[in-house]
N, C-alpha and C. Protein backbone atom coordinates (compact mmCIF):
# COMPACT_ATOMS: atom_id res chain seq x y z
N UNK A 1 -7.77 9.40 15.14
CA UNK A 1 -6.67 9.16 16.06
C UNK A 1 -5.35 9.39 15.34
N UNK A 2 -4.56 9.73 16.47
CA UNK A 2 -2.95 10.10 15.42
C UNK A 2 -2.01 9.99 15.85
N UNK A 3 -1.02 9.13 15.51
CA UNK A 3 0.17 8.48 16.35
C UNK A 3 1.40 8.96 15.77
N UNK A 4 2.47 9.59 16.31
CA UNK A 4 3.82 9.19 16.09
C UNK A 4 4.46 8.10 15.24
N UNK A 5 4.79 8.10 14.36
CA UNK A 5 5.37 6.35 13.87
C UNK A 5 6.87 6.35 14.42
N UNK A 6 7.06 5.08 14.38
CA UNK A 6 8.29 4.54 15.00
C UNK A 6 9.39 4.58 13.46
N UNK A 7 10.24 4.24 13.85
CA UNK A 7 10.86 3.48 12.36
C UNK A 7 10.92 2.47 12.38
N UNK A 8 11.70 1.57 10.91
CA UNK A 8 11.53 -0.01 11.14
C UNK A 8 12.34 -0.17 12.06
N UNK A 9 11.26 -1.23 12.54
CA UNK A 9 12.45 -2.35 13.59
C UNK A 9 13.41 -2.89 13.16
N UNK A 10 13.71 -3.13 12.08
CA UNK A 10 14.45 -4.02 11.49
C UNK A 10 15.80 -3.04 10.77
N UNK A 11 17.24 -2.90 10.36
CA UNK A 11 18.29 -2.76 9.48
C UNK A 11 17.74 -2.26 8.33
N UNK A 12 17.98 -0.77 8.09
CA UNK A 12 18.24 -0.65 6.66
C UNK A 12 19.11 -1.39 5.97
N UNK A 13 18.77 -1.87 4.11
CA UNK A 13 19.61 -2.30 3.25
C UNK A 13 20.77 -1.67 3.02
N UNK A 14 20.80 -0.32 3.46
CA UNK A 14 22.29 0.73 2.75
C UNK A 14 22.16 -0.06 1.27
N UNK A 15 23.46 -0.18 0.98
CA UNK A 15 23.72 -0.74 -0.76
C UNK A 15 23.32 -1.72 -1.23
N UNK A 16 23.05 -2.56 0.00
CA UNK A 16 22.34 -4.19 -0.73
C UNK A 16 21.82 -4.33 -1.88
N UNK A 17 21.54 -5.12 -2.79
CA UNK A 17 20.45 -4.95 -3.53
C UNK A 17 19.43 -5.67 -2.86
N UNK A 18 17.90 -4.99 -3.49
CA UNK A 18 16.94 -4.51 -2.91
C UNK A 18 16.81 -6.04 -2.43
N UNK A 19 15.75 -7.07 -1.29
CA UNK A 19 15.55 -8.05 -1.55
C UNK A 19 14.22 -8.45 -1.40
N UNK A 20 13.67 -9.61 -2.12
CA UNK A 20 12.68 -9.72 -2.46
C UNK A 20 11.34 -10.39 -1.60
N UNK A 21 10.77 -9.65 -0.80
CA UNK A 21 9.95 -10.38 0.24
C UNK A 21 9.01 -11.65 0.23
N UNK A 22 9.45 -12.01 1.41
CA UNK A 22 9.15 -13.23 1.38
C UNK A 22 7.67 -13.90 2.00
N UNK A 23 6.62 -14.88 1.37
CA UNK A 23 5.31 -14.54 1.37
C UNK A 23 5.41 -14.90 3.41
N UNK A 24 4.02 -14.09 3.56
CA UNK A 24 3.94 -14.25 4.91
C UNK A 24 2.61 -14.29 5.36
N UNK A 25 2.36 -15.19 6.62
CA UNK A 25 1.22 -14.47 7.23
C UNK A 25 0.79 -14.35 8.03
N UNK A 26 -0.41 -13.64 8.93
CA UNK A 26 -0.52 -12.98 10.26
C UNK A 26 -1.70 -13.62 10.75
N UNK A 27 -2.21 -13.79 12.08
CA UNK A 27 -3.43 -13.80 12.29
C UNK A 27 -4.11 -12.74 13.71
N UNK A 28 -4.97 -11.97 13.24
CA UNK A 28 -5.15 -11.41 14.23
C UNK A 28 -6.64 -12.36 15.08
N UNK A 29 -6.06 -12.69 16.29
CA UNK A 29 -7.45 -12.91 16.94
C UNK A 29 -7.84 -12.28 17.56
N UNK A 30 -9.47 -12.49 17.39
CA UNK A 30 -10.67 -11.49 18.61
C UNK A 30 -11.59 -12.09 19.31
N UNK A 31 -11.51 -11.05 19.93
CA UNK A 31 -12.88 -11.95 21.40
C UNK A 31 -13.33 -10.23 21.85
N UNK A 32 -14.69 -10.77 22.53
CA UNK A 32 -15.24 -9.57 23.41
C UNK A 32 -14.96 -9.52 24.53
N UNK A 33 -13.96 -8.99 24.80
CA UNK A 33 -13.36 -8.18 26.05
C UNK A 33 -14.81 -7.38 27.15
N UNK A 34 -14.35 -7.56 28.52
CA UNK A 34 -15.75 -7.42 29.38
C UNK A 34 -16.21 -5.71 28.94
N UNK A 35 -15.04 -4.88 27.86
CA UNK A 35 -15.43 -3.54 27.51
C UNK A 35 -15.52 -3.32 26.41
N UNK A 36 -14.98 -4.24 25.66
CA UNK A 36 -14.26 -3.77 24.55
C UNK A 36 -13.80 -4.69 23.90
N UNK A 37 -13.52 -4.35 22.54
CA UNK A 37 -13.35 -5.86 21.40
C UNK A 37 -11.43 -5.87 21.76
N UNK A 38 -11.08 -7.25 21.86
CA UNK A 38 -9.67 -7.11 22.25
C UNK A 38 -8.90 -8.32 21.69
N UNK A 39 -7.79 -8.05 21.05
CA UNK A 39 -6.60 -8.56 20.18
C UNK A 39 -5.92 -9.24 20.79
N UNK A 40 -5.48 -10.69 20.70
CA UNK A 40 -4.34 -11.30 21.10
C UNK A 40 -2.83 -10.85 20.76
N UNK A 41 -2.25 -10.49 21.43
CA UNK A 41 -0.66 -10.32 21.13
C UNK A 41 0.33 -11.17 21.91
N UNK A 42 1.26 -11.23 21.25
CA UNK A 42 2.39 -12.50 21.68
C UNK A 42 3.69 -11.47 21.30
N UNK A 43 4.37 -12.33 22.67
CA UNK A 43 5.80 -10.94 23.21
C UNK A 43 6.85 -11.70 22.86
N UNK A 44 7.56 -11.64 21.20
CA UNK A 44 8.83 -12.38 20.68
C UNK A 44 10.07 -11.90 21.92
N UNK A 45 10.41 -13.07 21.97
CA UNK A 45 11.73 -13.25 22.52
C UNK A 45 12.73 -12.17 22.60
N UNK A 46 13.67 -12.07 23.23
CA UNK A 46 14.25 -10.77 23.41
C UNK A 46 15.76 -11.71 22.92
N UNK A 47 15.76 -12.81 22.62
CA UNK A 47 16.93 -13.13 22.22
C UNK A 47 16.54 -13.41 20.69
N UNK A 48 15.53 -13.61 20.06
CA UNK A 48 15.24 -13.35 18.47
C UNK A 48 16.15 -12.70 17.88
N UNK A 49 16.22 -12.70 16.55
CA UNK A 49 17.28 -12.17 15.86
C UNK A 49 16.31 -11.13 15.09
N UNK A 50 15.22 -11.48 14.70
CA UNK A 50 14.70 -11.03 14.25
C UNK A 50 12.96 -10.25 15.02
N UNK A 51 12.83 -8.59 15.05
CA UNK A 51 11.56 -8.62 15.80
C UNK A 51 11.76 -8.39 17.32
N UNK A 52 12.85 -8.75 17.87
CA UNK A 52 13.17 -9.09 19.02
C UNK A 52 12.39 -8.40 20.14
N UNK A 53 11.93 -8.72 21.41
CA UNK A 53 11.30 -8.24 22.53
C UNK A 53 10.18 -7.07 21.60
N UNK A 54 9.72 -7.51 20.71
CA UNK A 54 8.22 -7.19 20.09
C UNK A 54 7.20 -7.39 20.30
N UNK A 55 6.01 -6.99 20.59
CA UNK A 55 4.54 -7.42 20.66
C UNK A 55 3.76 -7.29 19.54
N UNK A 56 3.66 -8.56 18.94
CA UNK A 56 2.98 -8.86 17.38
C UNK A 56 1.92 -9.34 17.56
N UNK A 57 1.00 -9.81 16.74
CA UNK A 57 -0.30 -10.60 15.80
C UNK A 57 0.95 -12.19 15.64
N UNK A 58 0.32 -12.92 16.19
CA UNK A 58 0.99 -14.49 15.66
C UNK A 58 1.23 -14.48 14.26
N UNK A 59 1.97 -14.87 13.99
CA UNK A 59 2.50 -14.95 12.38
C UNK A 59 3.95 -15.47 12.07
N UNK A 60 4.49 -15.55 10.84
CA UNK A 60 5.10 -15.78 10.09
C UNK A 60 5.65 -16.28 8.82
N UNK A 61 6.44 -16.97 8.30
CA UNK A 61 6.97 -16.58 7.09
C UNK A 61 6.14 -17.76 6.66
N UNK A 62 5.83 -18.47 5.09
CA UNK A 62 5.31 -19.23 4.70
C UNK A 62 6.25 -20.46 4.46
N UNK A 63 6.29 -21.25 5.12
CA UNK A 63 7.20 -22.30 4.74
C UNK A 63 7.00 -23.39 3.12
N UNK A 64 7.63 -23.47 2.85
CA UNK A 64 7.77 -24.63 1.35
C UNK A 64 6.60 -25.56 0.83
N UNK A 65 5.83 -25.61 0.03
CA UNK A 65 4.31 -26.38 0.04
C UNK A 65 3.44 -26.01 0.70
N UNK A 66 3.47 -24.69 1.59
CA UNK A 66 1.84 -24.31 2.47
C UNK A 66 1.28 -23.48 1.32
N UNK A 67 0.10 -23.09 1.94
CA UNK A 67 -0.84 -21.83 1.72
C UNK A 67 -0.59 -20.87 2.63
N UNK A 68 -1.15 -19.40 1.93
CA UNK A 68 -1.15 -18.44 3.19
C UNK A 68 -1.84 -18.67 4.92
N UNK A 69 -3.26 -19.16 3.99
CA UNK A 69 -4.01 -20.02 5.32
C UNK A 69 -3.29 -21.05 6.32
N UNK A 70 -2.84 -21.89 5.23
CA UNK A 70 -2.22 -22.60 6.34
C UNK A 70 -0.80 -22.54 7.26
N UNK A 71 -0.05 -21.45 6.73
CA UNK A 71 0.71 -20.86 7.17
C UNK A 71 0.34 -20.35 8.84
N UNK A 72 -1.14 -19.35 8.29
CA UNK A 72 -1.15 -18.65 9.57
C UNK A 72 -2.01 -19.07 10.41
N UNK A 73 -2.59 -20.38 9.86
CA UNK A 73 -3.05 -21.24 10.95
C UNK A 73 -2.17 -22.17 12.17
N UNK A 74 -0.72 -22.51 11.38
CA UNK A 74 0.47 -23.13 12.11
C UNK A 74 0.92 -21.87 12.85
N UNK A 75 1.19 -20.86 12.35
CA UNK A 75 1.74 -20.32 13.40
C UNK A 75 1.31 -19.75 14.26
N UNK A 76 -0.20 -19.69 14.38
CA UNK A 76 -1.27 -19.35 15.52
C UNK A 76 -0.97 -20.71 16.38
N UNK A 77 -1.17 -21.90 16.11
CA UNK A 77 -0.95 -23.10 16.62
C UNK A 77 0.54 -23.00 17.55
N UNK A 78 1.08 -22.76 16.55
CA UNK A 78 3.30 -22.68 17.21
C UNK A 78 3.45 -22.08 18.03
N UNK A 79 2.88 -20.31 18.03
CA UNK A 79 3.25 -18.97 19.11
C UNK A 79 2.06 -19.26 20.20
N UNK A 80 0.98 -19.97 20.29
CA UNK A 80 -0.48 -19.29 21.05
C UNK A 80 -0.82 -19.98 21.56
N UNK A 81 -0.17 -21.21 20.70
CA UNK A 81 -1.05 -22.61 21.38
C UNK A 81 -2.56 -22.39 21.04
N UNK A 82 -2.67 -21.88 20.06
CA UNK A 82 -4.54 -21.84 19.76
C UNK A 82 -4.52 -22.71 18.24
N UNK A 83 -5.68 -23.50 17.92
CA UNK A 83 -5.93 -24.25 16.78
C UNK A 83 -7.29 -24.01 16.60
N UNK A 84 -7.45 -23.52 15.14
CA UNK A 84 -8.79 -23.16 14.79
C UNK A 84 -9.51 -24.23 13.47
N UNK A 85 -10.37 -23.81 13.76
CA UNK A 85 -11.89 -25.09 13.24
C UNK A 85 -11.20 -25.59 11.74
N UNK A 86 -10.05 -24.78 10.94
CA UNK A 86 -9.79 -24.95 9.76
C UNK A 86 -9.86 -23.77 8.59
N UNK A 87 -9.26 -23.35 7.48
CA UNK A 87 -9.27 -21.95 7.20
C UNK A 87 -10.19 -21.47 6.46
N UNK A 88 -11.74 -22.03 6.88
CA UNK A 88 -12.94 -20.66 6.74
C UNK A 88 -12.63 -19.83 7.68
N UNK A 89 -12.32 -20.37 8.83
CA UNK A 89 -11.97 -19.73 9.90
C UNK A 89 -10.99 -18.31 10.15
N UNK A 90 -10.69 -18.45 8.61
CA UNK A 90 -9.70 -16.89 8.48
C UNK A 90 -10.73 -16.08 7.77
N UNK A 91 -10.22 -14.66 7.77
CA UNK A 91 -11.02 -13.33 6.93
C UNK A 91 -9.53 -12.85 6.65
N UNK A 92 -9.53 -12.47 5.34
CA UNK A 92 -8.19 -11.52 5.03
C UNK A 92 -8.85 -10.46 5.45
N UNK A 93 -8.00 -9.70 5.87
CA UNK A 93 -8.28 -7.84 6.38
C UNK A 93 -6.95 -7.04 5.16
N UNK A 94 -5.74 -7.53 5.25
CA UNK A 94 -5.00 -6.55 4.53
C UNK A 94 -3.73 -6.94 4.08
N UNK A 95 -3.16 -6.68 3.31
CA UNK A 95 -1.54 -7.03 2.50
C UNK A 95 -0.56 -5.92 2.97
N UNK A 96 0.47 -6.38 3.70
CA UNK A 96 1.38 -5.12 3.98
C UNK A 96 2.57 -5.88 3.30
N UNK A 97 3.64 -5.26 2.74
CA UNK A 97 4.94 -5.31 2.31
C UNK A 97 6.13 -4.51 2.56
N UNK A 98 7.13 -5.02 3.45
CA UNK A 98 7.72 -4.65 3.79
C UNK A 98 8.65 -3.59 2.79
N UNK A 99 8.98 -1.96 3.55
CA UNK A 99 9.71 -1.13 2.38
C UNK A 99 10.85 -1.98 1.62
N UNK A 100 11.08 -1.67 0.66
CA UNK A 100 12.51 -1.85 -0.29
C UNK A 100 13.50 -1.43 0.89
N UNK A 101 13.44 -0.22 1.14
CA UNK A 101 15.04 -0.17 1.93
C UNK A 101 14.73 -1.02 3.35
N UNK A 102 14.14 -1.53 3.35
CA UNK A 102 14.62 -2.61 4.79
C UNK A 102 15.38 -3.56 4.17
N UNK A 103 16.38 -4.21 4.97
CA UNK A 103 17.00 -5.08 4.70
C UNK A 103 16.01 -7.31 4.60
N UNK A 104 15.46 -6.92 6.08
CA UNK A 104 14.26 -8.27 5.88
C UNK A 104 13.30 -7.92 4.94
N UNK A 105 12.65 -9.03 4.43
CA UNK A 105 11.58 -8.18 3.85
C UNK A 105 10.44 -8.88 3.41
N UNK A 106 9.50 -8.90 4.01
CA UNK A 106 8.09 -10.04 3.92
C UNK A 106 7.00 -9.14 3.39
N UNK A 107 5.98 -10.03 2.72
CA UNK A 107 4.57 -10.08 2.02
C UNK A 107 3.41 -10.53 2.57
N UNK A 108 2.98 -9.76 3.41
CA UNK A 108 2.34 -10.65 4.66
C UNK A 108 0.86 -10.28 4.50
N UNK A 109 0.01 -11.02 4.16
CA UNK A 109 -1.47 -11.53 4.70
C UNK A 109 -1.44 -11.20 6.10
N UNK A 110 -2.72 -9.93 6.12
CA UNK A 110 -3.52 -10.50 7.58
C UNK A 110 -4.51 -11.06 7.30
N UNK A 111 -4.52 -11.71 8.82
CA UNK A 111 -6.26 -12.45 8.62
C UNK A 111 -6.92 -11.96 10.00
N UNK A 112 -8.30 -12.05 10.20
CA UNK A 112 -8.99 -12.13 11.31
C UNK A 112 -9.38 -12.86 11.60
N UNK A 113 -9.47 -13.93 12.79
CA UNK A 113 -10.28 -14.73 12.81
C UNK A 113 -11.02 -14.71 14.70
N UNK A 114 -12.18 -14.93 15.00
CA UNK A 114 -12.80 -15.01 16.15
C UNK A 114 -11.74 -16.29 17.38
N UNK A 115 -11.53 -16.09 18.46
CA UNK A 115 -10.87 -16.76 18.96
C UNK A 115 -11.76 -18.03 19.92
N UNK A 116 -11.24 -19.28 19.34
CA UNK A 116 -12.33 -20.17 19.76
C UNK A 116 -13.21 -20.20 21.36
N UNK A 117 -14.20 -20.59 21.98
CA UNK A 117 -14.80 -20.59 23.12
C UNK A 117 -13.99 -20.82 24.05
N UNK A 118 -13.39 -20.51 25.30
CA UNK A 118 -12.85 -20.62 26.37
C UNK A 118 -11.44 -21.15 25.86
N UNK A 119 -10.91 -20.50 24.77
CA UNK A 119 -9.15 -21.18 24.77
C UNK A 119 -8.56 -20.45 25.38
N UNK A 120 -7.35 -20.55 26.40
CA UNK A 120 -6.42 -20.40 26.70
C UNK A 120 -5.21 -20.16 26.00
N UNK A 121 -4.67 -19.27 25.42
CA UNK A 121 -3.62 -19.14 24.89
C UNK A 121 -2.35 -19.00 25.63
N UNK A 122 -1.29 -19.75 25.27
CA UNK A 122 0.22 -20.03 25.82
C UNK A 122 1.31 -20.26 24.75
N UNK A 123 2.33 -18.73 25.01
CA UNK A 123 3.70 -18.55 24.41
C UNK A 123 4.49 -19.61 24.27
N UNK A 124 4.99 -20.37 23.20
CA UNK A 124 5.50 -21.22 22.92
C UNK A 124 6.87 -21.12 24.12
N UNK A 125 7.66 -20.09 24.77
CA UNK A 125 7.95 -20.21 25.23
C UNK A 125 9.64 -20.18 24.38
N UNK A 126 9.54 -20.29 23.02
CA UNK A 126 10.98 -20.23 22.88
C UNK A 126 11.16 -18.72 21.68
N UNK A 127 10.20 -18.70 20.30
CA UNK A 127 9.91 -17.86 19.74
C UNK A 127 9.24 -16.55 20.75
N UNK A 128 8.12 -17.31 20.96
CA UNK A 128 7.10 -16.16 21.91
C UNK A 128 7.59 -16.54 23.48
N UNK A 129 7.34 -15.15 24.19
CA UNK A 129 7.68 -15.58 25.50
C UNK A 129 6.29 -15.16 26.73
N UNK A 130 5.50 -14.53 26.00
CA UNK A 130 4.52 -13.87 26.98
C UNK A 130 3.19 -13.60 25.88
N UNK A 131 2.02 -13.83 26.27
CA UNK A 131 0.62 -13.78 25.05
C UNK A 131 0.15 -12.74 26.50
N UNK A 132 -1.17 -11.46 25.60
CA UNK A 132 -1.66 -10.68 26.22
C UNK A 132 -2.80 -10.38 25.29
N UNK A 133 -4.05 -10.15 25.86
CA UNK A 133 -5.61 -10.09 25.56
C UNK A 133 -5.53 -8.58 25.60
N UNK A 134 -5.45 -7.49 24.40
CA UNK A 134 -5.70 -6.21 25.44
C UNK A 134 -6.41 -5.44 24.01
N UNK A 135 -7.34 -4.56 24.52
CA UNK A 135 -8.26 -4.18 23.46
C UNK A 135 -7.78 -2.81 22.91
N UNK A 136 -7.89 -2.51 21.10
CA UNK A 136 -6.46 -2.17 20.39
C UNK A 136 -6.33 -0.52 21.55
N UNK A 137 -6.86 0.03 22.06
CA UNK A 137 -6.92 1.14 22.42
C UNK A 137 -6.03 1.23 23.43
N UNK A 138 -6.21 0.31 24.09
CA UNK A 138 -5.18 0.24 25.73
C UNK A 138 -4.18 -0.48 24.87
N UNK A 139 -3.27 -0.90 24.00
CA UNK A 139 -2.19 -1.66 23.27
C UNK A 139 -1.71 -0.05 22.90
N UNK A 140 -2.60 0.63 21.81
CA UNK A 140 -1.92 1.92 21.42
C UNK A 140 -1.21 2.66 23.09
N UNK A 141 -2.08 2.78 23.25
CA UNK A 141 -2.08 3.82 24.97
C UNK A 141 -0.23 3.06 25.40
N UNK A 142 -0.74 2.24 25.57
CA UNK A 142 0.33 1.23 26.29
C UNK A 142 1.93 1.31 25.23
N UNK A 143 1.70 1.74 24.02
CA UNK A 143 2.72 1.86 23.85
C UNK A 143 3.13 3.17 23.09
N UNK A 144 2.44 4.25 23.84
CA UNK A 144 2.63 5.92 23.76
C UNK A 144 3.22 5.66 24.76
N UNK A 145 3.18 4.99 25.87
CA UNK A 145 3.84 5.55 27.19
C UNK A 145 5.01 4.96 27.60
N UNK A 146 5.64 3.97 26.55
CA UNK A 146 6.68 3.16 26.43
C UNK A 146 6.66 2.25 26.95
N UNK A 147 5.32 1.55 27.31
CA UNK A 147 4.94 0.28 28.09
C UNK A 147 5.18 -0.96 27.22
N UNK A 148 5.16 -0.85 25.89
CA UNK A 148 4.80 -1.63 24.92
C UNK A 148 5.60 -1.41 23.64
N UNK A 149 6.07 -2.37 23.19
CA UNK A 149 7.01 -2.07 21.90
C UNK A 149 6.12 -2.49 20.61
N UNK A 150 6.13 -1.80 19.84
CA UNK A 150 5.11 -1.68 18.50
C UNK A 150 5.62 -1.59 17.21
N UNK A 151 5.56 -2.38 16.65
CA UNK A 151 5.85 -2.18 14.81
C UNK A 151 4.72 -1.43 14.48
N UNK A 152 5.17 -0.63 13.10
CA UNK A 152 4.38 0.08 12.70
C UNK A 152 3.09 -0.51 11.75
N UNK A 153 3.26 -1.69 11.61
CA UNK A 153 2.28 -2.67 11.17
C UNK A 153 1.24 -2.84 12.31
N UNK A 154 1.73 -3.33 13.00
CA UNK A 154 1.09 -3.47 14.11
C UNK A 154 0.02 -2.37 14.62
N UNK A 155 0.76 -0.94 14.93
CA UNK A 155 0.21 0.09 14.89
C UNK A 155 -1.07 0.37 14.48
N UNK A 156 -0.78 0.26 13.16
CA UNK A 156 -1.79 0.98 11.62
C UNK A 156 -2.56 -0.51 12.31
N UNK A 157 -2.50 -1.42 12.09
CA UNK A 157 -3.99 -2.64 12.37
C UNK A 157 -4.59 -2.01 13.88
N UNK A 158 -4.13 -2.06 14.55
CA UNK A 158 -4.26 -1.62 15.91
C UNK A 158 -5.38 -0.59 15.43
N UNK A 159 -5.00 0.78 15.00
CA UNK A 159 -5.99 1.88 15.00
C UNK A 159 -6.74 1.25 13.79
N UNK A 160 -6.55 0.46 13.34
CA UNK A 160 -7.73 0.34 12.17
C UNK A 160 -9.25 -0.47 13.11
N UNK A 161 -8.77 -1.37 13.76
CA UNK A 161 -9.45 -1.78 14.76
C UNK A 161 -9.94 -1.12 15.94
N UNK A 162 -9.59 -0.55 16.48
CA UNK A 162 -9.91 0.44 17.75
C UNK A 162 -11.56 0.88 17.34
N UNK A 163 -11.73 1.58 16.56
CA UNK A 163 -13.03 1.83 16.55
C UNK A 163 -14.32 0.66 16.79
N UNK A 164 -14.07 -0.34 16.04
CA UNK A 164 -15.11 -1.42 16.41
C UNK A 164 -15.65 -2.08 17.83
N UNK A 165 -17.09 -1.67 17.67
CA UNK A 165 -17.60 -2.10 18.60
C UNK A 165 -17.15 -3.59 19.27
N UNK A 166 -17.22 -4.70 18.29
CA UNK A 166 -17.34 -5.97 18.80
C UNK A 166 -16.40 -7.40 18.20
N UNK A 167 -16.18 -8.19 18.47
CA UNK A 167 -15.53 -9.16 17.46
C UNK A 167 -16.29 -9.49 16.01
N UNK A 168 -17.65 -9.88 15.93
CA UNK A 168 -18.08 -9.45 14.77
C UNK A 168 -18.36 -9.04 13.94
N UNK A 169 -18.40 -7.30 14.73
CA UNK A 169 -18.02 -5.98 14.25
C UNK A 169 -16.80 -6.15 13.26
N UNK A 170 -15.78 -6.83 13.42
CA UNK A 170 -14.42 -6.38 13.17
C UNK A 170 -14.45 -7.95 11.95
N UNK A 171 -14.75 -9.03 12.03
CA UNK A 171 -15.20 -9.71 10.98
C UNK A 171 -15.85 -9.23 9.72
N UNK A 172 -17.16 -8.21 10.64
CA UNK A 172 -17.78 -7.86 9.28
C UNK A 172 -17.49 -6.63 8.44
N UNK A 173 -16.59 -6.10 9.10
CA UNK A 173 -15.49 -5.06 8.35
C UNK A 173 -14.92 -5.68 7.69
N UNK A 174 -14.10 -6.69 7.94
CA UNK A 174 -12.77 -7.43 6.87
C UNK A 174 -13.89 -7.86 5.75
N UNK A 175 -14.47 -8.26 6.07
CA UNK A 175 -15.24 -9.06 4.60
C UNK A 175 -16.02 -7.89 3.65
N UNK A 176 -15.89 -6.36 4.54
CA UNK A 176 -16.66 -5.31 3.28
C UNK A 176 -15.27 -4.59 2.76
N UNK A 177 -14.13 -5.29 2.97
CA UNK A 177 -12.71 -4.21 2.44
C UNK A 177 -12.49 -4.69 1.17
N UNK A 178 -12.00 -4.33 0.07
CA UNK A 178 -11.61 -4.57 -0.82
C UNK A 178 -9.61 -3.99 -0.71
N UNK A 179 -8.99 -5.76 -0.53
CA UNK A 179 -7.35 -5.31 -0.57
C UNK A 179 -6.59 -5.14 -1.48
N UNK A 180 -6.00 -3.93 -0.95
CA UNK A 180 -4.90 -3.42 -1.99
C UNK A 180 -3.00 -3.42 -0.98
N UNK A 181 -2.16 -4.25 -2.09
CA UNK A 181 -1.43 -4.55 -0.86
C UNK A 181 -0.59 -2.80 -0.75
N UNK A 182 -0.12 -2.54 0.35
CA UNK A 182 0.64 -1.64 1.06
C UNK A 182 1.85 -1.71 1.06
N UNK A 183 2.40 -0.99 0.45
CA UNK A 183 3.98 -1.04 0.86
C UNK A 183 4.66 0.57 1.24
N UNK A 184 4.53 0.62 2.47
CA UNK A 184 5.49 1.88 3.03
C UNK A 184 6.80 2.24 1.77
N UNK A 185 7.39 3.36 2.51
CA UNK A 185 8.43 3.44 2.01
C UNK A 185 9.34 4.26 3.63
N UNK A 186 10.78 4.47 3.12
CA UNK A 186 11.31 4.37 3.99
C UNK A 186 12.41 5.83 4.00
N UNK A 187 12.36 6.84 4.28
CA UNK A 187 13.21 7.96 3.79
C UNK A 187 14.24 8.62 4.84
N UNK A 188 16.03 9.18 4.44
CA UNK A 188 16.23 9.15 6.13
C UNK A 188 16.43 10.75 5.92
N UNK A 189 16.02 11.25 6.79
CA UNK A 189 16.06 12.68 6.72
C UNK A 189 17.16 13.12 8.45
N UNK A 190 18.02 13.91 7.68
CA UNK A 190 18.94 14.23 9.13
C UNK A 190 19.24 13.08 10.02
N UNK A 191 19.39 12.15 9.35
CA UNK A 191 20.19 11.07 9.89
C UNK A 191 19.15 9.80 10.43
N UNK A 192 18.02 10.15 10.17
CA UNK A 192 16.75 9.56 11.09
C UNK A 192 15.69 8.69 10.28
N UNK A 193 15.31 8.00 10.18
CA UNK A 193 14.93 7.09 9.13
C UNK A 193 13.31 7.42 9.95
N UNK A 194 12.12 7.78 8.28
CA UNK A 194 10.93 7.82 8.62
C UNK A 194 9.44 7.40 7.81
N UNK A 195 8.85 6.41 8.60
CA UNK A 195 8.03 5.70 7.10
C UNK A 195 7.17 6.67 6.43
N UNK A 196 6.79 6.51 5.51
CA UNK A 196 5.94 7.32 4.83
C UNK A 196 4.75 5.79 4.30
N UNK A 197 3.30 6.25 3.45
CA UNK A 197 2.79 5.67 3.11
C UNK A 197 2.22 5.91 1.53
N UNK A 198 1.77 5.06 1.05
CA UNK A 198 1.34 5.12 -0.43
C UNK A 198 0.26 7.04 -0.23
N UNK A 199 0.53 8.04 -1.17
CA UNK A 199 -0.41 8.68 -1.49
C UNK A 199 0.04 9.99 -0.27
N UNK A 200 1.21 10.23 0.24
CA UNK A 200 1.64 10.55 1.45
C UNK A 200 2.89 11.84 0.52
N UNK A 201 2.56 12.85 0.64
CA UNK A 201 3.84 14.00 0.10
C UNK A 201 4.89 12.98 0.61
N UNK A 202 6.10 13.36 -0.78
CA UNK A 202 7.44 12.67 -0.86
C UNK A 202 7.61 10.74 -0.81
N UNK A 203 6.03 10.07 -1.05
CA UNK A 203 6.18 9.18 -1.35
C UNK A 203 6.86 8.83 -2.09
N UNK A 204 6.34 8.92 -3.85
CA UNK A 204 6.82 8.64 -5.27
C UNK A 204 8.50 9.18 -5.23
N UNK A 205 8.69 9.97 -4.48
CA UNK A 205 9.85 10.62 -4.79
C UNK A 205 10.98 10.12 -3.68
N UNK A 206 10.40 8.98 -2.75
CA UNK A 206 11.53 8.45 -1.99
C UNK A 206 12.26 7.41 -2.99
């Protein structure tokens, strides 16, 4: 499969000095969709400062004395209103790091975890404003056609998932990966800012 990338959502640094990301983390949940294995997403606020009118993976930054786990167990809890059994209940899948030339800049853990029996998930309502069940294929689709606003994080998990048959399927992938964290880079060519990835012509040399 082969997508267009967006650029960051977020402010280039211009001159800043570089800044140093801050730990983070994600949780992707799954369930078996009546077709298809399908991802929870939650629709940030359109008055956010940060991310704004985005459709993400629940997550965020690690607050003072947590763990990654327990990080992205609160903020599955905060955005989803979902609370899980405790953090066996996570699978890391992958480390992304936000480029140097962005101005925000986070270290973010994903995790996978199965989404408990008959929960209901509900947008906190002030961060998140809208949660949606949609399986990664119709999320991509949905936001080729400008239905859907997408980070490029988001994206890349999205098609990494799409292929799997099932929610277990996609468990027992995370647990055969061996992670290496990711960090894009960020280059502006003719005025236009465009990510590149580790191992990608004109990486090393952005």
């Amino acid at each position: 499969m082969s997508f267009d990338r967006p650029p960051p959502a977020e402010a280039l640094r211009g001159d800043e000095p570089t800044a140093e990301p801050r730990p983070a983390a994600t949780v992707i949940l799954l369930r078996d969709g009546e077709q298809a294995l399908e991802v929870l997403l939650v629709r940030r606020s359109p008055t956010q400062r940060f991310m704004a009118d985005f459709w993400v993976f629940p997550g965020g930054a690690v607050d003072e004395g947590e763990t990654l786990a327990q990080a992205a167990l609160r903020e599955l809890r905060e955005e989803a209103s979902i609370a899980l059994a405790g953090e066996e209940a996570l699978v890391p899948l992958s480390r992304w790091i936000t480029p140097r030339e962005v101005r925000v800049r986070f270290d973010t853990r994903f995790f996978v975890a199965l989404a408990p029996p008959g929960c209901r998930p509900r947008a906190d309502g002030s961060e998140c404003v809208d949660v949606r069940w949609m399986a990664p294929r119709a999320a991509l689709r949905a936001w080729r056609e400008g239905q859907l606003k997408l980070v490029f994080p988001t994206i890349k998990h999205l098609e990494l998932l799409a292929p799997l048959p099932s929610a277990e399927a996609a468990i027992a992938f995370a647990r055969s990966r061996e992670i290496r964290p990711i960090e894009p880079r960020v280059v502006v060519e003719n005025g236009s800012p465009r990510v590149l990835l580790p191992g990608e012509p004109g990486y090393d040399s952005a």
